[in-house]
Protein backbone atom coordinates (compact mmCIF):
# COMPACT_ATOMS: atom_id res chain seq x y z
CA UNK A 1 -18.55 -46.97 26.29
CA UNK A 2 -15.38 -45.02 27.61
CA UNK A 3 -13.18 -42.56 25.64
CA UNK A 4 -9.76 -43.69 24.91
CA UNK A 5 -6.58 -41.62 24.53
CA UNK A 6 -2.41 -41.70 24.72
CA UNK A 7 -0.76 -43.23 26.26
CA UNK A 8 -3.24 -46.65 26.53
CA UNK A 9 -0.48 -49.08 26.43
CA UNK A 10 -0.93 -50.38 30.22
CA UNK A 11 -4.70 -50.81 29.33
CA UNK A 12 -4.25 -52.22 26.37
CA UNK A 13 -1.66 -54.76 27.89
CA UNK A 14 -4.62 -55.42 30.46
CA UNK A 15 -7.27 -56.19 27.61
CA UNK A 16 -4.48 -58.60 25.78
CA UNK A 17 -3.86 -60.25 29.39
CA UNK A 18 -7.50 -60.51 30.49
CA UNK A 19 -8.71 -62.67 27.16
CA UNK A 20 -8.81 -66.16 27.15
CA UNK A 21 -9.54 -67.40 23.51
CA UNK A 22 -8.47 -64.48 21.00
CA UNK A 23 -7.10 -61.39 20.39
CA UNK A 24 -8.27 -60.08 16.60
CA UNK A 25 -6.15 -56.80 15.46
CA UNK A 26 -6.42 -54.76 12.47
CA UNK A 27 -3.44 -52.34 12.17
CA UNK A 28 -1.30 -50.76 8.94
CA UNK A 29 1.93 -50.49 10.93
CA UNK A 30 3.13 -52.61 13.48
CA UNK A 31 6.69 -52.72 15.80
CA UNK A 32 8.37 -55.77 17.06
CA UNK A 33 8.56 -54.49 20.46
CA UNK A 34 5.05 -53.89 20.78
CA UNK A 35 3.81 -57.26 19.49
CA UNK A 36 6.59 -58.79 21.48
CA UNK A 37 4.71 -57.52 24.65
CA UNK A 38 1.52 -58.98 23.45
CA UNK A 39 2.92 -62.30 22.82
CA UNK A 40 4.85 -62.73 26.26
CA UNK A 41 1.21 -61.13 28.60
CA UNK A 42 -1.34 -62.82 26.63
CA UNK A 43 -2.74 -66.34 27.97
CA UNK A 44 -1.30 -69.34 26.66
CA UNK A 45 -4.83 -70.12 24.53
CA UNK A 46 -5.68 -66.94 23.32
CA UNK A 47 -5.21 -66.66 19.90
CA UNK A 48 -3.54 -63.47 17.82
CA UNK A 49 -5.52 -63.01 14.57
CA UNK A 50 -3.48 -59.97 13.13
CA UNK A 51 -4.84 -58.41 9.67
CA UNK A 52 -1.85 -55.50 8.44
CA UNK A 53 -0.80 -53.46 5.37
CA UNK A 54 2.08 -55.65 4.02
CA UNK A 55 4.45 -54.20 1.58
CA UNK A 56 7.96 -53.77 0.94
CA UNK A 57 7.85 -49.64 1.17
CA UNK A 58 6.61 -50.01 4.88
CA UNK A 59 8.72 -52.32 5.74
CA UNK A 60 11.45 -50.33 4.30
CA UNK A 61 10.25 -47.05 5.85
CA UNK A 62 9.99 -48.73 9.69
CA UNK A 63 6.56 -48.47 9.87
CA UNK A 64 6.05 -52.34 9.47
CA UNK A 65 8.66 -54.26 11.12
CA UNK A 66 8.81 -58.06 9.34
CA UNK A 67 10.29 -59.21 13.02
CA UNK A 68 6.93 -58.38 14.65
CA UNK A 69 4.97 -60.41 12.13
CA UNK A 70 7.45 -63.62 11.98
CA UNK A 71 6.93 -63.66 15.83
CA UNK A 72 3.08 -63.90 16.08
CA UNK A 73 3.54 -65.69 13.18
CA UNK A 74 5.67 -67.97 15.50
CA UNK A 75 3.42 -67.86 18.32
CA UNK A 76 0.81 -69.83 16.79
CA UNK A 77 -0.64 -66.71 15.35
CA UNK A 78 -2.21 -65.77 11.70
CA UNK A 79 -1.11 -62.42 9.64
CA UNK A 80 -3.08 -61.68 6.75
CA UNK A 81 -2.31 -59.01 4.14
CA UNK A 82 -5.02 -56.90 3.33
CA UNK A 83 -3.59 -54.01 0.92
CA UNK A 84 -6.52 -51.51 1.21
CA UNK A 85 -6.32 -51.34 5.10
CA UNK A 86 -6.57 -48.33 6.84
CA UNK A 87 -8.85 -49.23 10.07
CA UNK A 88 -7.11 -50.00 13.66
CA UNK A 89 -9.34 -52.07 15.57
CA UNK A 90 -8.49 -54.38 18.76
CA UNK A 91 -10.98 -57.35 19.39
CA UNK A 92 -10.56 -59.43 22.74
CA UNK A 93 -12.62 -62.50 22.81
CA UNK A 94 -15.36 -60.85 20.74
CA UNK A 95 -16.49 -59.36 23.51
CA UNK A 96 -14.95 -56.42 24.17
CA UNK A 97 -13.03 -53.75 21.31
CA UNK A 98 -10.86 -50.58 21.31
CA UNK A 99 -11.78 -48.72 17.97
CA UNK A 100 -9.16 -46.11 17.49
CA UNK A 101 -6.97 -43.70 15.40
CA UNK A 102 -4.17 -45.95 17.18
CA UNK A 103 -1.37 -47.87 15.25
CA UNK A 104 0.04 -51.07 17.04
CA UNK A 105 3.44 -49.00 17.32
CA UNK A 106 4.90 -46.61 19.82
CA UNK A 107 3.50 -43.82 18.90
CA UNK A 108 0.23 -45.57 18.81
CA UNK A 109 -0.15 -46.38 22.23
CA UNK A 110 1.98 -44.13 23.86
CA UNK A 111 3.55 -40.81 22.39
CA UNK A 112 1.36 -39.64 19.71
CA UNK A 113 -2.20 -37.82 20.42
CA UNK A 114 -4.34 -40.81 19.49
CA UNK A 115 -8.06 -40.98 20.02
CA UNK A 116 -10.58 -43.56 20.33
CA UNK A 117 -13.57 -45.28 22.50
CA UNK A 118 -14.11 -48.51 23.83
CA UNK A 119 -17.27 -50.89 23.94
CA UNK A 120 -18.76 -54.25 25.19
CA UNK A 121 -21.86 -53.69 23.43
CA UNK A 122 -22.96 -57.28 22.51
CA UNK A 123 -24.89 -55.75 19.52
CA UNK A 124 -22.42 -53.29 18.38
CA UNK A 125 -18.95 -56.35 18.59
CA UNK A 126 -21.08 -58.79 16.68
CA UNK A 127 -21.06 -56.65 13.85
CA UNK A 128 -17.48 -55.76 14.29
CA UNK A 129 -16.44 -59.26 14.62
CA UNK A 130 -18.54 -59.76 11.58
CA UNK A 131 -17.04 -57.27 9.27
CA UNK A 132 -12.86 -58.47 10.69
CA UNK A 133 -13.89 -62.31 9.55
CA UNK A 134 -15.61 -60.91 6.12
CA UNK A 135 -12.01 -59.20 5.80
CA UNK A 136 -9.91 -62.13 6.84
CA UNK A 137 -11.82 -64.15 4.26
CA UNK A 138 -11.71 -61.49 1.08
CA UNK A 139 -10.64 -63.44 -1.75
CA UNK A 140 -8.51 -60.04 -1.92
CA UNK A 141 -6.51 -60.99 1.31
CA UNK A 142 -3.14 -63.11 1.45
CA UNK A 143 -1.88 -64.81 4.12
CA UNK A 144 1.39 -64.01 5.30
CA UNK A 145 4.35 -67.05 5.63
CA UNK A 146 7.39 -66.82 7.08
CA UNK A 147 8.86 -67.63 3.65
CA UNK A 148 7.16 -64.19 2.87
CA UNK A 149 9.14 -62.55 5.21
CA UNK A 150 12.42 -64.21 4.33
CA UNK A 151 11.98 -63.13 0.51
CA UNK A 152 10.87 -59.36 1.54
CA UNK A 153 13.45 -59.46 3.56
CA UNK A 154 15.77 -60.60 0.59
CA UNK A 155 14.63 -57.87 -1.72
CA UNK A 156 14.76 -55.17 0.98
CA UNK A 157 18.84 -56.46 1.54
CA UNK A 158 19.35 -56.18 -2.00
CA UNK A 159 18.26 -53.24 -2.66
CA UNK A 160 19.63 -51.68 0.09
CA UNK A 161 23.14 -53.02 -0.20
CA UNK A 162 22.66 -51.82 -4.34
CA UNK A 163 22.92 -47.74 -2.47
CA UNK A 164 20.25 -47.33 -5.47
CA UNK A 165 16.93 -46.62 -3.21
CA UNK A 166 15.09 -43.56 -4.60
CA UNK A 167 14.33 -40.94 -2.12
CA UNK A 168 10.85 -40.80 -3.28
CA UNK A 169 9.26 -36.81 -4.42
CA UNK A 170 6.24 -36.09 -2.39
CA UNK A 171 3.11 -35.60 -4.44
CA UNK A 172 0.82 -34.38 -1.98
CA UNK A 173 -2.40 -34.20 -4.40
CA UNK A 174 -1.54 -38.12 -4.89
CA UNK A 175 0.24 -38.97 -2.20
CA UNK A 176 -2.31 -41.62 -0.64
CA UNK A 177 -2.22 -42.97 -4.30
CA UNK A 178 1.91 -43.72 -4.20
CA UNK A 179 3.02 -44.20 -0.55
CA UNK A 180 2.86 -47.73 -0.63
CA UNK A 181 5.50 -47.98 -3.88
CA UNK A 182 8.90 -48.55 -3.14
CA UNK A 183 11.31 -46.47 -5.44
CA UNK A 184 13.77 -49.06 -6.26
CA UNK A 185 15.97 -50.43 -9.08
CA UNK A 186 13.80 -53.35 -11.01
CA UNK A 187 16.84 -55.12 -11.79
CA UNK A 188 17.29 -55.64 -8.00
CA UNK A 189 13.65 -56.56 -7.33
CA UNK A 190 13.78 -59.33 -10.39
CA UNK A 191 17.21 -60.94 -9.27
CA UNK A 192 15.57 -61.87 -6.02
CA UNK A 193 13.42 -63.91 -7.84
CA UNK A 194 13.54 -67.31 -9.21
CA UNK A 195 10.90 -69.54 -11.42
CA UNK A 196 7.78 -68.49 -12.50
CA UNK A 197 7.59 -65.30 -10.29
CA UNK A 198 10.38 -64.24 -12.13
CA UNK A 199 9.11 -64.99 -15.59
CA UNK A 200 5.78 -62.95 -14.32
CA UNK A 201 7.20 -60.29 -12.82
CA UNK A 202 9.26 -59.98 -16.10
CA UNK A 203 5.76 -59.48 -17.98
CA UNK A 204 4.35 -56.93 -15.65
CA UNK A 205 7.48 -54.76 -15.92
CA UNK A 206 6.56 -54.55 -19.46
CA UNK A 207 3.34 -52.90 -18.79
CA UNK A 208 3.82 -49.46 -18.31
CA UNK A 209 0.76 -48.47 -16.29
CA UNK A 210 0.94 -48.81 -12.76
CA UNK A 211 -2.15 -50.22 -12.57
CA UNK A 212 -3.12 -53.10 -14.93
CA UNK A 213 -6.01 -55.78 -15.50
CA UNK A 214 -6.18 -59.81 -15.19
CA UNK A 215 -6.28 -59.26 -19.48
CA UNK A 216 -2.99 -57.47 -19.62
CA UNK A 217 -1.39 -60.16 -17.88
CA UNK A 218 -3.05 -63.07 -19.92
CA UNK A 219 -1.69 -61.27 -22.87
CA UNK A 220 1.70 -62.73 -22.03
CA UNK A 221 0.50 -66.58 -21.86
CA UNK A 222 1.65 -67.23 -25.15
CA UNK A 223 5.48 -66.07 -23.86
CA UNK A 224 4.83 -67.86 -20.92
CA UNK A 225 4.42 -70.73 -22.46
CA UNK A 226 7.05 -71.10 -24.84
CA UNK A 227 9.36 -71.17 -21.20
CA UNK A 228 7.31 -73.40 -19.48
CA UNK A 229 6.07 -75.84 -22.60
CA UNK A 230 4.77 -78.94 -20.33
CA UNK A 231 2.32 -76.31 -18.57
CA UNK A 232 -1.37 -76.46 -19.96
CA UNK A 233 -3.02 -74.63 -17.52
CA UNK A 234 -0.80 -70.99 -17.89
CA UNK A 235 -3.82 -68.73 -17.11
CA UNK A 236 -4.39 -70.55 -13.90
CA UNK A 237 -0.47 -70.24 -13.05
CA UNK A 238 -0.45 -66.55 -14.00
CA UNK A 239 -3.24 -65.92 -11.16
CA UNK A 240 -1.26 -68.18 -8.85
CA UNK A 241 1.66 -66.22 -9.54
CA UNK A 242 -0.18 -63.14 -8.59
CA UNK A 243 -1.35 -64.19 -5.60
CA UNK A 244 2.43 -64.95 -4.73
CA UNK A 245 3.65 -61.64 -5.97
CA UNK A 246 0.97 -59.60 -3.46
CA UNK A 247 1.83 -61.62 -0.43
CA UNK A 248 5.35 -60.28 -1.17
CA UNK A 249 3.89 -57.14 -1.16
CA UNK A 250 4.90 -56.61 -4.51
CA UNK A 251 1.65 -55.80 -5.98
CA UNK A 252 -1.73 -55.00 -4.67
CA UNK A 253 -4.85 -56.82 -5.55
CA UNK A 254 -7.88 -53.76 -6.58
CA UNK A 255 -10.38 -56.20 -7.08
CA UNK A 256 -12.62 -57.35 -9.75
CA UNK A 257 -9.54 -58.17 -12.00
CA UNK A 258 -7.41 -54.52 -11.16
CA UNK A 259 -4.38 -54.85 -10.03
CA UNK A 260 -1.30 -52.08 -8.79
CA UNK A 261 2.12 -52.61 -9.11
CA UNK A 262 4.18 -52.03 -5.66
CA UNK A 263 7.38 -50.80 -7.19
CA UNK A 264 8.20 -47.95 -9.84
């Protein structure tokens, strides 16, 4: 075990370089230019596995760019979307791991005070490893297209070119509770859709809690269904549509049947 501490880029560079199967990451915010660095030193084999906080208020806020996931992406890699993540862990081959207070940004590895420790125990990584795949499989996890960044990045456009975003009022008593909800017009958000996300998104709007129940959204089957008539199965399509609607970091999955809305 070794201490860790800004700036670690160079070593952590070393640790991408150095692996020859995978590299497994768990970080809220991400920058292009840093994952651009890990794609261009890391072996041609190794594999990213990159789990993230996607949602359209980081990505809005620069703390998530949607470049640096459509590359690994595009390198062969996997992003998945796991809305309760707070943890920034490195993996290299299962063997080795940086746990830290580090981002996989700028400040992360070089100009913030960030503190961590590395370890090779075998004992020690086998859990770790064990706890990233139990998170990469959660039934509460999406995984993140590149058609997922193309519609964020659609919404984000709109919204932006609408001169309508909300400067959002700092609660700091519930501040963990609402940083991940974009302040934006609904209109916008609901033009940007098509199909049934559209006609779903239209039924959650009419809920007015932010955070709702599988029920509350059953209770507009009936409406569904009078759009889509040849459907038989609306339930099922409801929790599809869901699914859809969190990897577009529009809503956030709770579990057991909770759900948050993203936007206010």
């Amino acid at each position: 075990m070794k201490i860790i501490k800004t700036p670690w880029k160079k070593e952590f560079l070393e640790l991408v370089s150095n692996s020859k199967s995978s590299i497994k990451i768990t970080s809220p915010f991400l920058k292009e230019n840093i994952c651009n660095d890990i794609i261009k030193v890391k072996q041609t084999k190794s594999k990213i596995e990159l789990i993230t906080k996607f949602n359209l208020n980081n990505a809005y806020r620069g703390s998530l760019d949607l470049s640096a996931i459509e590359n690994i992406i595009n390198s062969s890699g996997k992003v998945s979307n796991y809305s309760k993540l707070h943890s920034k862990i490195y993996l290299f081959d299962d063997k080795k791991v940086v746990i830290t207070s580090a981002n996989l940004t700028n400040g992360g590895l070089l100009n913030n005070y960030e503190y961590g420790v590395y370890l090779d125990d075998k004992a020690v990584i086998s859990n770790i490893v064990s706890d990233f795949n139990l998170i990469s499989s959660n039934e509460n996890t999406g995984i993140i297209k590149i058609e997922h960044i193309n519609k964020a990045r659609e919404i984000l456009s709109n919204i932006l070119e609408s001169n309508q975003l909300v400067i959002p009022k700092v609660d700091i008593d519930n501040r963990e509770e609402d940083i991940d909800i974009i302040d934006a017009p609904i209109e916008i958000i609901k033009d940007s859709l098509t199909g049934w996300k559209k006609e779903v998104f239209n039924c959650l709007v009419q809920i007015p809690e932010q955070k709702f129940n599988l029920n509350r959204a059953y209770a507009f089957e009936n409406d569904l269904k009078q759009k889509y008539p040849s459907n038989n199965n609306v339930k099922d399509k409801i929790r599809q549509i869901l699914q859809d609607l969190r990897d577009l970091g529009l809503i956030e999955f709770l579990g057991n049947g909770e759900y948050k809305k993203l936007w206010r």
